[in-house]
C-alpha atoms as a PDB file:
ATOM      1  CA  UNK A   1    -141.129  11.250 -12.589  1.00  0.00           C
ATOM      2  CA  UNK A   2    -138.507   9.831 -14.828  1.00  0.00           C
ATOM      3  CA  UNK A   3    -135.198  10.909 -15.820  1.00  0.00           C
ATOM      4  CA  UNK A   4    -136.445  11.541 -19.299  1.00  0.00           C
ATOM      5  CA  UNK A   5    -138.875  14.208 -17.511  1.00  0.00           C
ATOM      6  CA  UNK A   6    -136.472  15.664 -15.709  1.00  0.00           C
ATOM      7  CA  UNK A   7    -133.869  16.407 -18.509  1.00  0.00           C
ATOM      8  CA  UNK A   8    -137.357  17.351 -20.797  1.00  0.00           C
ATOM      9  CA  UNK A   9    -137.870  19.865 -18.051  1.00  0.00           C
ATOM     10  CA  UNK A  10    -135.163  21.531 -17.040  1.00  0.00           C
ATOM     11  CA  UNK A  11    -134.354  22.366 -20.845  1.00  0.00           C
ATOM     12  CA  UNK A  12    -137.485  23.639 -21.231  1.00  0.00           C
ATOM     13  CA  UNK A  13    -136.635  25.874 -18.106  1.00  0.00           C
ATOM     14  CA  UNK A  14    -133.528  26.616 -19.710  1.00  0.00           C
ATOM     15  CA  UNK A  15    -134.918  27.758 -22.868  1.00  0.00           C
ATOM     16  CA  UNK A  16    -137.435  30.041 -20.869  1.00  0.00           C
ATOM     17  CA  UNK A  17    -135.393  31.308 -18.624  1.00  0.00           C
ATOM     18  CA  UNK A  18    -132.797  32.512 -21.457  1.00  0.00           C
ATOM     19  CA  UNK A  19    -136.005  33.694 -24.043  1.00  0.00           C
ATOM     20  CA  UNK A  20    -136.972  35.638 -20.176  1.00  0.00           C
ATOM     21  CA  UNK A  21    -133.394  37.541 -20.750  1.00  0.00           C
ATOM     22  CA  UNK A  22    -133.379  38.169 -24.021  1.00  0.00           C
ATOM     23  CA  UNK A  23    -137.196  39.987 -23.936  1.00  0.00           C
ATOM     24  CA  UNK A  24    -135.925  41.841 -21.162  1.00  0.00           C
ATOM     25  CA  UNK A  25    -132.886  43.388 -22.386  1.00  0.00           C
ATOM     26  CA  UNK A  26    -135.122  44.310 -25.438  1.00  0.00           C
ATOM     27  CA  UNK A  27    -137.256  46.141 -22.612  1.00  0.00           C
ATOM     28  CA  UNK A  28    -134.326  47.552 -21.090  1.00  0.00           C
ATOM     29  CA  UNK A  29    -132.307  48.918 -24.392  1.00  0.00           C
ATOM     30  CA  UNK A  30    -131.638  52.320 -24.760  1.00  0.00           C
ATOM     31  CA  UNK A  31    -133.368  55.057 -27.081  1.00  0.00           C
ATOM     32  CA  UNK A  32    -130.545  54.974 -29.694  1.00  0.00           C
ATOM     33  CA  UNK A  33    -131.449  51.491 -30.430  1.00  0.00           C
ATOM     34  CA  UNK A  34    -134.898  52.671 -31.731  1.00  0.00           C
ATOM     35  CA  UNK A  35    -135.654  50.155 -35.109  1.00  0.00           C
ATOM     36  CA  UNK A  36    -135.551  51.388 -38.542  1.00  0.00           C
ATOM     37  CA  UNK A  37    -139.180  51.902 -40.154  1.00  0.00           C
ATOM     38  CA  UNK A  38    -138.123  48.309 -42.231  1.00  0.00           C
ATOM     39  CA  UNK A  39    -138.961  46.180 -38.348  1.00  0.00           C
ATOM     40  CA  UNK A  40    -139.986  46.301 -35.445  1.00  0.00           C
ATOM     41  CA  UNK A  41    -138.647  47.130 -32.373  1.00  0.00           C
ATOM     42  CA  UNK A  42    -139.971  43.449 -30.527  1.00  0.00           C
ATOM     43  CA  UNK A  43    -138.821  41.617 -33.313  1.00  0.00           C
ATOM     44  CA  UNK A  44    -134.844  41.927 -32.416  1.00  0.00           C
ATOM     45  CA  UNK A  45    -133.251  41.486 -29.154  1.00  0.00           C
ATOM     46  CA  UNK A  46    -129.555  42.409 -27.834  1.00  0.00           C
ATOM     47  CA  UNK A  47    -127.977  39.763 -26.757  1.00  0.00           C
ATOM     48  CA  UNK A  48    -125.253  41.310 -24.860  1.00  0.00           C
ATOM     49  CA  UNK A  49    -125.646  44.380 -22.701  1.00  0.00           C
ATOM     50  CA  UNK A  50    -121.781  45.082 -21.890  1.00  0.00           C
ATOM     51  CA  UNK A  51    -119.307  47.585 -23.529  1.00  0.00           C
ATOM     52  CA  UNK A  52    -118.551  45.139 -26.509  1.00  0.00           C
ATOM     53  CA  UNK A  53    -119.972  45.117 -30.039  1.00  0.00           C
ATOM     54  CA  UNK A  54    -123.628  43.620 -29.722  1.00  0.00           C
ATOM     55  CA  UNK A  55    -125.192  41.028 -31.857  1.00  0.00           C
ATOM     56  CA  UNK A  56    -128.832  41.501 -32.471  1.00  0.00           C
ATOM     57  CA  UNK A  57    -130.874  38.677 -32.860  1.00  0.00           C
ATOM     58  CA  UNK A  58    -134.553  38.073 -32.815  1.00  0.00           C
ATOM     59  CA  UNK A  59    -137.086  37.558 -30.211  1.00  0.00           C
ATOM     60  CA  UNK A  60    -138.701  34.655 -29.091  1.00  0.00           C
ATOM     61  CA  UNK A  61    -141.747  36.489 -29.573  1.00  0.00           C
ATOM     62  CA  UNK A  62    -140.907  36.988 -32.966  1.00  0.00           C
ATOM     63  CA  UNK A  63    -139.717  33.357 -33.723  1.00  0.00           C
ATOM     64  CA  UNK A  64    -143.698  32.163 -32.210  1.00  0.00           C
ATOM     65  CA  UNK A  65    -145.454  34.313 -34.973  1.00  0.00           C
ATOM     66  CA  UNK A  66    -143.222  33.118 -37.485  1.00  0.00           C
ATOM     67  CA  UNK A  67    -144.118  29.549 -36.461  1.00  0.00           C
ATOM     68  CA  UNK A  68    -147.230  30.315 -36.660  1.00  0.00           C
ATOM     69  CA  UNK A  69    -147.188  32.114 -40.082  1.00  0.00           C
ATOM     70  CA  UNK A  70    -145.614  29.414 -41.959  1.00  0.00           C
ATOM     71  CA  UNK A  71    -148.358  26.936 -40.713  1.00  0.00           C
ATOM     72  CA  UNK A  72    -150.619  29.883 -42.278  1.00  0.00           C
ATOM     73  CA  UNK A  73    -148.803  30.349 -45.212  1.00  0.00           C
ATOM     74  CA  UNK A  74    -148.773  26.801 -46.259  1.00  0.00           C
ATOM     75  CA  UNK A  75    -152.264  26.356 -45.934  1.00  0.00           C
ATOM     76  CA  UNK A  76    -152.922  29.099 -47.951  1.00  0.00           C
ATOM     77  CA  UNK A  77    -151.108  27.924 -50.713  1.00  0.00           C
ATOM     78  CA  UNK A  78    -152.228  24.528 -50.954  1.00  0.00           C
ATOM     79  CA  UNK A  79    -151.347  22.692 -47.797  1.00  0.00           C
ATOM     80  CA  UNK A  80    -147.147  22.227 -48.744  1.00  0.00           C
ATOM     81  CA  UNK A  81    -145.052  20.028 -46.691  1.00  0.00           C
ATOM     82  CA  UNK A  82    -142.429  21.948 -46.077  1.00  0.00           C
ATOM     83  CA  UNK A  83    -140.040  22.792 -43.215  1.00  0.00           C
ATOM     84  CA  UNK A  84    -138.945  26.656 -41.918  1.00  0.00           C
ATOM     85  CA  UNK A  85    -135.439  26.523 -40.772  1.00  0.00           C
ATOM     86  CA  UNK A  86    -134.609  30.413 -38.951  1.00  0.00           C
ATOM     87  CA  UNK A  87    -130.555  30.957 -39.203  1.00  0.00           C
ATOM     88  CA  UNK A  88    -129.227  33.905 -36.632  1.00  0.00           C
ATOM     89  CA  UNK A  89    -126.107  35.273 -38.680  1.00  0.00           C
ATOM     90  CA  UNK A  90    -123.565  33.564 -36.301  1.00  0.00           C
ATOM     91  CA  UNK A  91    -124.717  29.919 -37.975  1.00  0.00           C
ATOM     92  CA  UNK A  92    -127.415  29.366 -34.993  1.00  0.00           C
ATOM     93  CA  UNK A  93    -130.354  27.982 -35.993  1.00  0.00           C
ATOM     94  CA  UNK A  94    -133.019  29.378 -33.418  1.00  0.00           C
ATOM     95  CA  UNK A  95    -136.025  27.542 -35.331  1.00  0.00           C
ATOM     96  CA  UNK A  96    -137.193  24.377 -37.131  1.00  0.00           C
ATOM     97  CA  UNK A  97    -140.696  23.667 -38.006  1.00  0.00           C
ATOM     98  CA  UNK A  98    -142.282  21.230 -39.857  1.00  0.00           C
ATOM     99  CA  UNK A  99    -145.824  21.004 -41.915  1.00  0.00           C
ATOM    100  CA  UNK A 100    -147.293  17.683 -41.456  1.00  0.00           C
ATOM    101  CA  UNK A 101    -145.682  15.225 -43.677  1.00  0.00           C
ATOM    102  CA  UNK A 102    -142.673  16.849 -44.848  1.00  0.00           C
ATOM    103  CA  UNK A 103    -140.475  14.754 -46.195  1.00  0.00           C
ATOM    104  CA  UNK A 104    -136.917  14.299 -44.753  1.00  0.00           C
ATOM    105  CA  UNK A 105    -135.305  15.994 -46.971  1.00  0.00           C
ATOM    106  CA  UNK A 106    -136.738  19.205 -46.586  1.00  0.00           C
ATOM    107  CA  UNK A 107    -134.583  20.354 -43.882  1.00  0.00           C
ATOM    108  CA  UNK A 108    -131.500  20.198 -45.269  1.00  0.00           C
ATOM    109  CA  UNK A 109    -132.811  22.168 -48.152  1.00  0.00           C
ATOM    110  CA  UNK A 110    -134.811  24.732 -45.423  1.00  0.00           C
ATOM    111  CA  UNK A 111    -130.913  25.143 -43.307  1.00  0.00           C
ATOM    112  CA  UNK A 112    -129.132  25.637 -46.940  1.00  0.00           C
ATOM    113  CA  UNK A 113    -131.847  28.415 -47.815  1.00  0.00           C
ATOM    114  CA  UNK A 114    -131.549  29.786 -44.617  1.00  0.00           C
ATOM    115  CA  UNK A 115    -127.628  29.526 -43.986  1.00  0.00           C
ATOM    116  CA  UNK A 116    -127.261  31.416 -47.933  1.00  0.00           C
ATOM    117  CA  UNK A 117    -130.073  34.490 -47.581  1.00  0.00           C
ATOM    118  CA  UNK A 118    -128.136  35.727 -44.194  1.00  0.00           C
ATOM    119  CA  UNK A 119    -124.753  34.747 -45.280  1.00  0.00           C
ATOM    120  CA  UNK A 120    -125.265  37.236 -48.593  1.00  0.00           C
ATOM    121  CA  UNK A 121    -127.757  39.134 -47.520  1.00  0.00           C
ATOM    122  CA  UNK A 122    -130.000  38.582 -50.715  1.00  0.00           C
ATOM    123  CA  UNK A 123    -132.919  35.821 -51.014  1.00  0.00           C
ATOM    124  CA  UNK A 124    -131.879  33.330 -52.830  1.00  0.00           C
ATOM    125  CA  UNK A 125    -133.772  33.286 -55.816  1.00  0.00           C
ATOM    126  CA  UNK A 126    -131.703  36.605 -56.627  1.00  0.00           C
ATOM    127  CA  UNK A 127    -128.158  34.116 -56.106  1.00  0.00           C
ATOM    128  CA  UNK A 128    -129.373  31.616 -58.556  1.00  0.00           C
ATOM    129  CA  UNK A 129    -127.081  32.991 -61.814  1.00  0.00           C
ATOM    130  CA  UNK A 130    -123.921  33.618 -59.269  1.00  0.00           C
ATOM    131  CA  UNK A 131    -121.410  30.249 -59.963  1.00  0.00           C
ATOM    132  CA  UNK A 132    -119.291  31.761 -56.928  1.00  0.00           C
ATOM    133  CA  UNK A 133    -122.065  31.335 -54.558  1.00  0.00           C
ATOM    134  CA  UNK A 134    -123.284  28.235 -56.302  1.00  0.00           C
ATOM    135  CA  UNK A 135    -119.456  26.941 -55.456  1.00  0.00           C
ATOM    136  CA  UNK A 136    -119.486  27.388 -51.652  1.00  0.00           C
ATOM    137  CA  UNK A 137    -120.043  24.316 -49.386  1.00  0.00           C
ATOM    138  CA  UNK A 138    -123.523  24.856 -47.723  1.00  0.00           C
ATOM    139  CA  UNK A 139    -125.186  27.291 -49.918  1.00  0.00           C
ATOM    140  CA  UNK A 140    -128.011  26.228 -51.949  1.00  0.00           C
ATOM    141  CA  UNK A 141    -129.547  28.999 -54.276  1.00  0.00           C
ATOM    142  CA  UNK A 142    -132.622  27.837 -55.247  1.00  0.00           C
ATOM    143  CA  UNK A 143    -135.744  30.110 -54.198  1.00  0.00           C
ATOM    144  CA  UNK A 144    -136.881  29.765 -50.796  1.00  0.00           C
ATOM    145  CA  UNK A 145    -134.671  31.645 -48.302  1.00  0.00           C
ATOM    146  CA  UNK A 146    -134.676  35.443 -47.870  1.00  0.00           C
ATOM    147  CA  UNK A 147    -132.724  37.436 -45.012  1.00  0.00           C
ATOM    148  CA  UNK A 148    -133.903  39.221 -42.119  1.00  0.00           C
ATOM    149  CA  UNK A 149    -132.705  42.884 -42.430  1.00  0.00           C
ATOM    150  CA  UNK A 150    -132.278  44.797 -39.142  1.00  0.00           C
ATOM    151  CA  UNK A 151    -130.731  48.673 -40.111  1.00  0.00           C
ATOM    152  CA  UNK A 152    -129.233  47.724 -43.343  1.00  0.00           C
ATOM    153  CA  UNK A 153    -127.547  44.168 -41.869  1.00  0.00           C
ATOM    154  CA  UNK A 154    -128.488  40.363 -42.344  1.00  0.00           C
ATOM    155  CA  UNK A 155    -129.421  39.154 -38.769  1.00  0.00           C
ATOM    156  CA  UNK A 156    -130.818  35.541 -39.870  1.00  0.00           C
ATOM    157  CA  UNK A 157    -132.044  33.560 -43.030  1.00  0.00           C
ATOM    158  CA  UNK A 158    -135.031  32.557 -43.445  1.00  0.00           C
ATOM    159  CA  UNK A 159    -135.212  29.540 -45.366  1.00  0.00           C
ATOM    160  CA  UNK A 160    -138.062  27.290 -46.375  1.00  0.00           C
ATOM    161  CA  UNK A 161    -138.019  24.103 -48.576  1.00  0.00           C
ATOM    162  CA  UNK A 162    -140.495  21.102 -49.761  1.00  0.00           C
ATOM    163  CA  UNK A 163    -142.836  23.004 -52.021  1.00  0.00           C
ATOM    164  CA  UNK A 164    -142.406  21.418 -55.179  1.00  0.00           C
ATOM    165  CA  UNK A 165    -141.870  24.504 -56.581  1.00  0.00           C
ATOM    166  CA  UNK A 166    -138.897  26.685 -55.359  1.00  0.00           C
ATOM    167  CA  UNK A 167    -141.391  30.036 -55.878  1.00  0.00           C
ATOM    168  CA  UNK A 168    -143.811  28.725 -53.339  1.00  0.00           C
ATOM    169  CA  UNK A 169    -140.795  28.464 -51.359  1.00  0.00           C
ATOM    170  CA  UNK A 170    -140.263  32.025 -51.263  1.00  0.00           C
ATOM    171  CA  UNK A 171    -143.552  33.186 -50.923  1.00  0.00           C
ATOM    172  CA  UNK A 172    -143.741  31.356 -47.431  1.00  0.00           C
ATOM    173  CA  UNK A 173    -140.880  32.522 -46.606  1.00  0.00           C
ATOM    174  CA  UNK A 174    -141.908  36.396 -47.782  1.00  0.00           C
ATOM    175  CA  UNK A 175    -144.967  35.696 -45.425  1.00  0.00           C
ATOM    176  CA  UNK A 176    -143.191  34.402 -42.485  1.00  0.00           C
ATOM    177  CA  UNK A 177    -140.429  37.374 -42.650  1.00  0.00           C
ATOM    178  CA  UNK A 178    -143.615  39.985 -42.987  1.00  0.00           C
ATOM    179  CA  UNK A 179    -144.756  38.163 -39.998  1.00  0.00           C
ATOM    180  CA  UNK A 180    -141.269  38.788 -37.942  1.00  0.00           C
ATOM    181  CA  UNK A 181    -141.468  42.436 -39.391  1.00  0.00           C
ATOM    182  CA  UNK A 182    -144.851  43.385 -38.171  1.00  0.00           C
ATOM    183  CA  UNK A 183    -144.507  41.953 -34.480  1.00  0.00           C
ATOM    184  CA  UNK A 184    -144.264  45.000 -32.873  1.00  0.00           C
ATOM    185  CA  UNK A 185    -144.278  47.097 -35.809  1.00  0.00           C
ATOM    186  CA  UNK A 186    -145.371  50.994 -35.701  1.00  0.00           C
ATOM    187  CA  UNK A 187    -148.269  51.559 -38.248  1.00  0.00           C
ATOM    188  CA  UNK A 188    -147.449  52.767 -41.436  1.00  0.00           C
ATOM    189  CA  UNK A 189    -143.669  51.058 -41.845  1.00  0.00           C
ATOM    190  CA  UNK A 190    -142.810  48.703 -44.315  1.00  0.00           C
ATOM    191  CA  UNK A 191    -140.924  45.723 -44.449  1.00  0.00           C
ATOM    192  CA  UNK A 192    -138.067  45.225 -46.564  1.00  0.00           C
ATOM    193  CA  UNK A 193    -135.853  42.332 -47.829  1.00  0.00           C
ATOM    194  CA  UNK A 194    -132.816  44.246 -48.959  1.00  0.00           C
ATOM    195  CA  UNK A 195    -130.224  45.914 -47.607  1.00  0.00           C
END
């Protein structure tokens, strides 16, 4: 066993063993913590159970379908090489996948998407008219990101880039956020990008 395997697996441990935490304080939260009809209740995890303000992020259940549906969703509309970046609202970014082939530039497009829909709340392609927005280091308004909403509040950006069409952006993105929405979702709710 190298060193390389070593430091390979006790990140991997690492990453478990906080994902292990996360799902289980999901478990563990109380009734009044119950998700609006717009998600569901596996999708979003507390990430600290103290006395203090808590900061809701989502799952790492959650982050595997939406791997999973963007690999789905760009098959579907014509094999795009694109790249997902997933934003939490504190400027994390909890996910990064890539479609075979996408170019190098798509992730810095994906993380602008991404950083803009949970920074404003709004997908993108709603931002492209606003010069303010257009103005702010980082933000790129082009249509591709949209926001995870968790009771009325941005908890991460979705953002997706590559397509060569910003509107097949988005439409990835709409399926991977439906995917996040209905991981644990009660039948009959309905997933929402606004706030």
């Amino acid at each position: 066993m190298s060193y390389r395997h070593f430091i390979v697996g006790f990140t991997a441990l690492g990453i478990v063993t906080a994902g292990g935490v996360g799902t289980a304080l999901a478990d563990t939260a109380p009734a009044d913590t119950a998700l609006a009809d717009t998600t569901a209740r596996a999708a979003v995890t507390r990430t600290d159970p103290g006395p203090f303000p808590v900061d809701h992020v989502l799952s790492n259940k959650s982050l595997v379908r939406a791997a999973a549906a963007l690999v789905e969703a760009a098959k579907r509309e014509g094999d795009q090489r694109v790249t997902m970046v997933i934003m939490e609202r504190s400027g994390v970014i909890r996910e990064v996948v890539r479609t075979r082939k996408a170019g190098p530039q798509t992730y810095e497009s994906a993380k602008r998407k991404a950083y803009t829909a949970v920074a404003f709340g709004r997908p993108t392609s709603e931002l492209t008219d606003n010069a303010t927005v257009n103005q702010i280091p980082g933000t790129l308004t082009l249509p591709g990101g949209v926001p995870v909403i968790y009771r009325g509040f941005p908890i991460a950006g979705i953002g997706v880039g590559g397509a060569p069409d910003g509107r097949i952006d988005e439409r990835i993105a709409n399926a991977v956020l439906n995917a996040i929405y209905h991981s644990g979702k009660r039948k009959g709710a309905r997933p929402s990008t606004r706030s």
